[in-house]
C-alpha atoms as a PDB file:
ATOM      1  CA  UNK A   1       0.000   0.000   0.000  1.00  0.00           C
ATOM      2  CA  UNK A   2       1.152   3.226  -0.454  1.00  0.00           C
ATOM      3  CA  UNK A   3       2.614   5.841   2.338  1.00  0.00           C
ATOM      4  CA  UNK A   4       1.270   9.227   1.528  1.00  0.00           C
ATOM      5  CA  UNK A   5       3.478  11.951   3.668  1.00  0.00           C
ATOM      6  CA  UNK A   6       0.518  13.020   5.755  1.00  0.00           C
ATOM      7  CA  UNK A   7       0.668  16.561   4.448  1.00  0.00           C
ATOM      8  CA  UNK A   8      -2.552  16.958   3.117  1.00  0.00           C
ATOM      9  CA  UNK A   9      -5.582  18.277   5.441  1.00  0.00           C
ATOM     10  CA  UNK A  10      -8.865  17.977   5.186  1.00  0.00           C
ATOM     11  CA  UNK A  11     -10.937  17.204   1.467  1.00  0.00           C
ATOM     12  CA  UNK A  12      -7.459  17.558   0.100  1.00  0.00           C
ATOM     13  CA  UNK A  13      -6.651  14.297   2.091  1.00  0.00           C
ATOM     14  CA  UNK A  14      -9.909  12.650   0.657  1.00  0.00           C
ATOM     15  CA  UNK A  15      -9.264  13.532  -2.795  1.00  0.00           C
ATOM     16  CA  UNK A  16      -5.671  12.060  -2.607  1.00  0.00           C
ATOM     17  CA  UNK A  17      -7.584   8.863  -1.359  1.00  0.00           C
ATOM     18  CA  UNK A  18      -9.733   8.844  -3.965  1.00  0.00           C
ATOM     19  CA  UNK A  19      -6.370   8.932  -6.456  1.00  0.00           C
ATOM     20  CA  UNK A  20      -4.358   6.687  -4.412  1.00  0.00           C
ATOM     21  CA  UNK A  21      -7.192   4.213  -4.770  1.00  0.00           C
ATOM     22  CA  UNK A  22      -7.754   5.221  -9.003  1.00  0.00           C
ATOM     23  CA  UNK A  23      -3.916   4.527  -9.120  1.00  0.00           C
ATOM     24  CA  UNK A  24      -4.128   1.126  -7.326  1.00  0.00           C
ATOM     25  CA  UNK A  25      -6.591  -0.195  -9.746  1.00  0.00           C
ATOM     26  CA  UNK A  26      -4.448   1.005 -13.095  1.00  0.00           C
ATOM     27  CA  UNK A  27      -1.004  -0.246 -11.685  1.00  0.00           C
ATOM     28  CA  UNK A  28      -2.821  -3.663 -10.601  1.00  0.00           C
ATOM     29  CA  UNK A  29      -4.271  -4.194 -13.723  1.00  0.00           C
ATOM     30  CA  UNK A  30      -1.874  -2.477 -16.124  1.00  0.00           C
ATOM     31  CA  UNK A  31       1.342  -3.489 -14.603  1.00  0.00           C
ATOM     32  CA  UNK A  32       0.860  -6.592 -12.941  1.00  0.00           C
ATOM     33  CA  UNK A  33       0.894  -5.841  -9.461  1.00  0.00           C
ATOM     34  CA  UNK A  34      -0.471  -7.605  -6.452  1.00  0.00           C
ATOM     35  CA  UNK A  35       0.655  -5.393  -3.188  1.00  0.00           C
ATOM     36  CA  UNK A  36       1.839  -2.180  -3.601  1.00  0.00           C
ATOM     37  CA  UNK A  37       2.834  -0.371  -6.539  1.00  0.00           C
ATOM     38  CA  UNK A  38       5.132  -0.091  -9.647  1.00  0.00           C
ATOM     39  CA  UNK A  39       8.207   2.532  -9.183  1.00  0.00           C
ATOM     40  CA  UNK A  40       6.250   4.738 -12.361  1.00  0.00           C
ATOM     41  CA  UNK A  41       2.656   5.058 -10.219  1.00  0.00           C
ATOM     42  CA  UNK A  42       4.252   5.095  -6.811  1.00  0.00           C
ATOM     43  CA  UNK A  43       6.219   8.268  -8.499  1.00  0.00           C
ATOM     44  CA  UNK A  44       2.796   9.808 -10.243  1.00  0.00           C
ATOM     45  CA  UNK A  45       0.967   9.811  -6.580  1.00  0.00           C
ATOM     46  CA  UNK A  46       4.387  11.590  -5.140  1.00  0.00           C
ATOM     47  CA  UNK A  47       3.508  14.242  -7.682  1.00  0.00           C
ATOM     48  CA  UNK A  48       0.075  14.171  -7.106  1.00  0.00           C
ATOM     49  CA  UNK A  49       0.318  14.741  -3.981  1.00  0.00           C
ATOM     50  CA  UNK A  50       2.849  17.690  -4.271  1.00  0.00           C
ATOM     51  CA  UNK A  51       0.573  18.971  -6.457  1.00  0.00           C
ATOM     52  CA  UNK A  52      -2.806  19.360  -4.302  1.00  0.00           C
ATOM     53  CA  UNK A  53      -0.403  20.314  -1.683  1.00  0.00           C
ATOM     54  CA  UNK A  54       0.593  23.301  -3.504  1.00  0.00           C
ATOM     55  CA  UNK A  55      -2.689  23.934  -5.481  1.00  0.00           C
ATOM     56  CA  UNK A  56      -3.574  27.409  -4.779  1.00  0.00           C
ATOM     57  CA  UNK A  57      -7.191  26.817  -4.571  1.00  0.00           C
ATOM     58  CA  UNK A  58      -6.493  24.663  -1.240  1.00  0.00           C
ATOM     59  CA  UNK A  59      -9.979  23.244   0.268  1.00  0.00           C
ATOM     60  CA  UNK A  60     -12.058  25.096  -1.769  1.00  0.00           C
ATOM     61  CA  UNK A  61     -10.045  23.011  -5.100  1.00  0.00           C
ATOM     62  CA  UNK A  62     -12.504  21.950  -8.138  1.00  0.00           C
ATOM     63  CA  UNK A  63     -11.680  18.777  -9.648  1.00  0.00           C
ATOM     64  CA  UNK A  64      -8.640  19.045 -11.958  1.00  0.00           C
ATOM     65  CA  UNK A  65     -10.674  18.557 -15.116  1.00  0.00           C
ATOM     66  CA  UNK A  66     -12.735  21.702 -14.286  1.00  0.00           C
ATOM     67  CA  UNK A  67      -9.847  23.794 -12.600  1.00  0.00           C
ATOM     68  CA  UNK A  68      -8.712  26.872 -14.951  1.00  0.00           C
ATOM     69  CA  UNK A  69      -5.041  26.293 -13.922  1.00  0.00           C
ATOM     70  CA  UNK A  70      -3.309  23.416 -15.009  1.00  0.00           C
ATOM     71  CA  UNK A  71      -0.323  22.586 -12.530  1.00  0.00           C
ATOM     72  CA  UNK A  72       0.385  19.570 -13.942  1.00  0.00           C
ATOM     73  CA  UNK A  73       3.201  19.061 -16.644  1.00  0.00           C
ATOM     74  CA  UNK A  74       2.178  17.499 -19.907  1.00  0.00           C
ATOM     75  CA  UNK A  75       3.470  13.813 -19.256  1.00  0.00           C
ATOM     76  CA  UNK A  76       2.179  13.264 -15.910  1.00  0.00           C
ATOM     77  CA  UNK A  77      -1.228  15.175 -16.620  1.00  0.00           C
ATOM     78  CA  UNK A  78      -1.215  12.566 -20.023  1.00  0.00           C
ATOM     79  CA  UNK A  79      -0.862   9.372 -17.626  1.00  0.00           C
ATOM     80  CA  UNK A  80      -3.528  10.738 -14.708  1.00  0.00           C
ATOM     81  CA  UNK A  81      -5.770  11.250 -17.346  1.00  0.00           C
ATOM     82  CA  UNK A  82      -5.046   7.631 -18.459  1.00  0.00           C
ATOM     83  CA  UNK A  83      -5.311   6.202 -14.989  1.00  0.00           C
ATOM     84  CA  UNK A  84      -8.656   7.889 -14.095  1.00  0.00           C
ATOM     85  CA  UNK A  85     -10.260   6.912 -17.221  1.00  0.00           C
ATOM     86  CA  UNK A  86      -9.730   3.037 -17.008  1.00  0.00           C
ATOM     87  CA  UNK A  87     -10.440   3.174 -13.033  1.00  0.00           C
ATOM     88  CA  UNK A  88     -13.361   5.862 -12.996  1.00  0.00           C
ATOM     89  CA  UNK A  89     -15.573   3.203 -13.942  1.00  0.00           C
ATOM     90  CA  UNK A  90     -14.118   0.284 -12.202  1.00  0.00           C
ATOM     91  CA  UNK A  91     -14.432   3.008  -8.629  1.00  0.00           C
ATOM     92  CA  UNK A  92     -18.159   2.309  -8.355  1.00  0.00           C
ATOM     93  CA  UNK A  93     -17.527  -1.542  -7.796  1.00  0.00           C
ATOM     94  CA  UNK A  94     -14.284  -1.237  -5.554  1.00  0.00           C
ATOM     95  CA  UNK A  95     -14.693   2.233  -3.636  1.00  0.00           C
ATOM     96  CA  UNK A  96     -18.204   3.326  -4.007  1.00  0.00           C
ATOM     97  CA  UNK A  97     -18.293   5.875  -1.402  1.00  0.00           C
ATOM     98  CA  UNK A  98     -15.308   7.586  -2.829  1.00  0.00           C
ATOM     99  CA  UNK A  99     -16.453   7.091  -6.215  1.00  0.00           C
ATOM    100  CA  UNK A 100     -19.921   9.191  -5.570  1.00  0.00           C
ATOM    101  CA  UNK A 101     -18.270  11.619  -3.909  1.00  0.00           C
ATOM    102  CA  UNK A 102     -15.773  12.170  -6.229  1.00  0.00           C
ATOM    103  CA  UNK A 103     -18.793  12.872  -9.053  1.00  0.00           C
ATOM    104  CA  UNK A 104     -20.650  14.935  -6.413  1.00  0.00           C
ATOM    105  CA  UNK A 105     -17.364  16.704  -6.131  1.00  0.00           C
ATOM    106  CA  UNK A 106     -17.394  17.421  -9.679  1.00  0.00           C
ATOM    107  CA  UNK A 107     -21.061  19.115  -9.988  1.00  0.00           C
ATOM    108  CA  UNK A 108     -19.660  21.757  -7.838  1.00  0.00           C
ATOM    109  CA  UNK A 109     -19.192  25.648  -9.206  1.00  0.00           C
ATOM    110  CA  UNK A 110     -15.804  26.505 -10.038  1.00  0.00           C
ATOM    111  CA  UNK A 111     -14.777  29.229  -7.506  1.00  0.00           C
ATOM    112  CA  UNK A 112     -13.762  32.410  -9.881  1.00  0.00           C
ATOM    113  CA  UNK A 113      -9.921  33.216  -8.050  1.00  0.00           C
ATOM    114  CA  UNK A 114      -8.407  31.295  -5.526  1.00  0.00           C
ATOM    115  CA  UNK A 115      -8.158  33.317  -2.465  1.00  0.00           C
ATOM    116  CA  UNK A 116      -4.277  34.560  -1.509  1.00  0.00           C
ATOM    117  CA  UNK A 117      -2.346  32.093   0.859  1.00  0.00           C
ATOM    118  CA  UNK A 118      -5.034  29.255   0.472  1.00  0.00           C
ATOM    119  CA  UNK A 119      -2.896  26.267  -0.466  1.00  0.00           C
ATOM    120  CA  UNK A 120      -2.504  23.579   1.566  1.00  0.00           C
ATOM    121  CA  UNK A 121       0.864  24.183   1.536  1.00  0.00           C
ATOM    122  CA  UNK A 122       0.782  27.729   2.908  1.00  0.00           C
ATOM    123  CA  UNK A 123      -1.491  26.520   6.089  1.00  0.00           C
ATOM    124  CA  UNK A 124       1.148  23.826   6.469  1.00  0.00           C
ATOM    125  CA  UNK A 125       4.559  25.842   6.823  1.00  0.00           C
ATOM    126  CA  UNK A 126       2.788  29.047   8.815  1.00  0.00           C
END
């Protein structure tokens, strides 16, 4: 299993759940794993993680899809977008809660500008 860095608060924590658990299904059916994962998806949830860390949105973050800025670099935005489109589906039968609330998630408004010093991150180091 993997061992997130507990630096995430809040629905920032359940959203990395929610990914950690979209990740587990690719890498076991993609690359053959049975415990854990592979050294490529154990490195794509490192940089997820960084990611909604440092998203500037913090707790008030709209799903990445909807989210006017793109943090993500082209290659690892190219494989989450992989991953969560072969496990969106398969979520239902394996995490339903999550699942749900990850599409409830998704039917919220986008807020218009994050607000200054919001980030996960920022709460984190004060």
């Amino acid at each position: 299993m993997y061992q997130t860095k507990d630096i995430l608060i809040g629905e920032l924590a359940t959203e990395f759940k929610t990914v950690v658990a979209m990740v587990h299904i690719y890498c076991n059916d993609h690359h053959g794993t049975v415990k854990g994962l592979c050294a490529d998806c154990t490195e794509l949830l490192d940089y997820a993680e960084t990611r909604l860390d440092r998203c500037p949105y913090g707790e008030a973050k709209p799903t990445c899809n909807k989210c006017p800025i793109h943090c993500y670099k082209p290659e690892p935005k190219e494989q989450m977008r992989l991953v969560m489109r072969y496990s969106g589906p398969r979520m239902l039968l394996k995490h339903p809660i999550l699942a749900i609330r990850h599409l409830l998630h998704e039917r919220r408004t986008v807020p218009a500008k994050p607000l200054p010093n919001a980030s996960n991150r920022h709460k984190r180091l004060k």
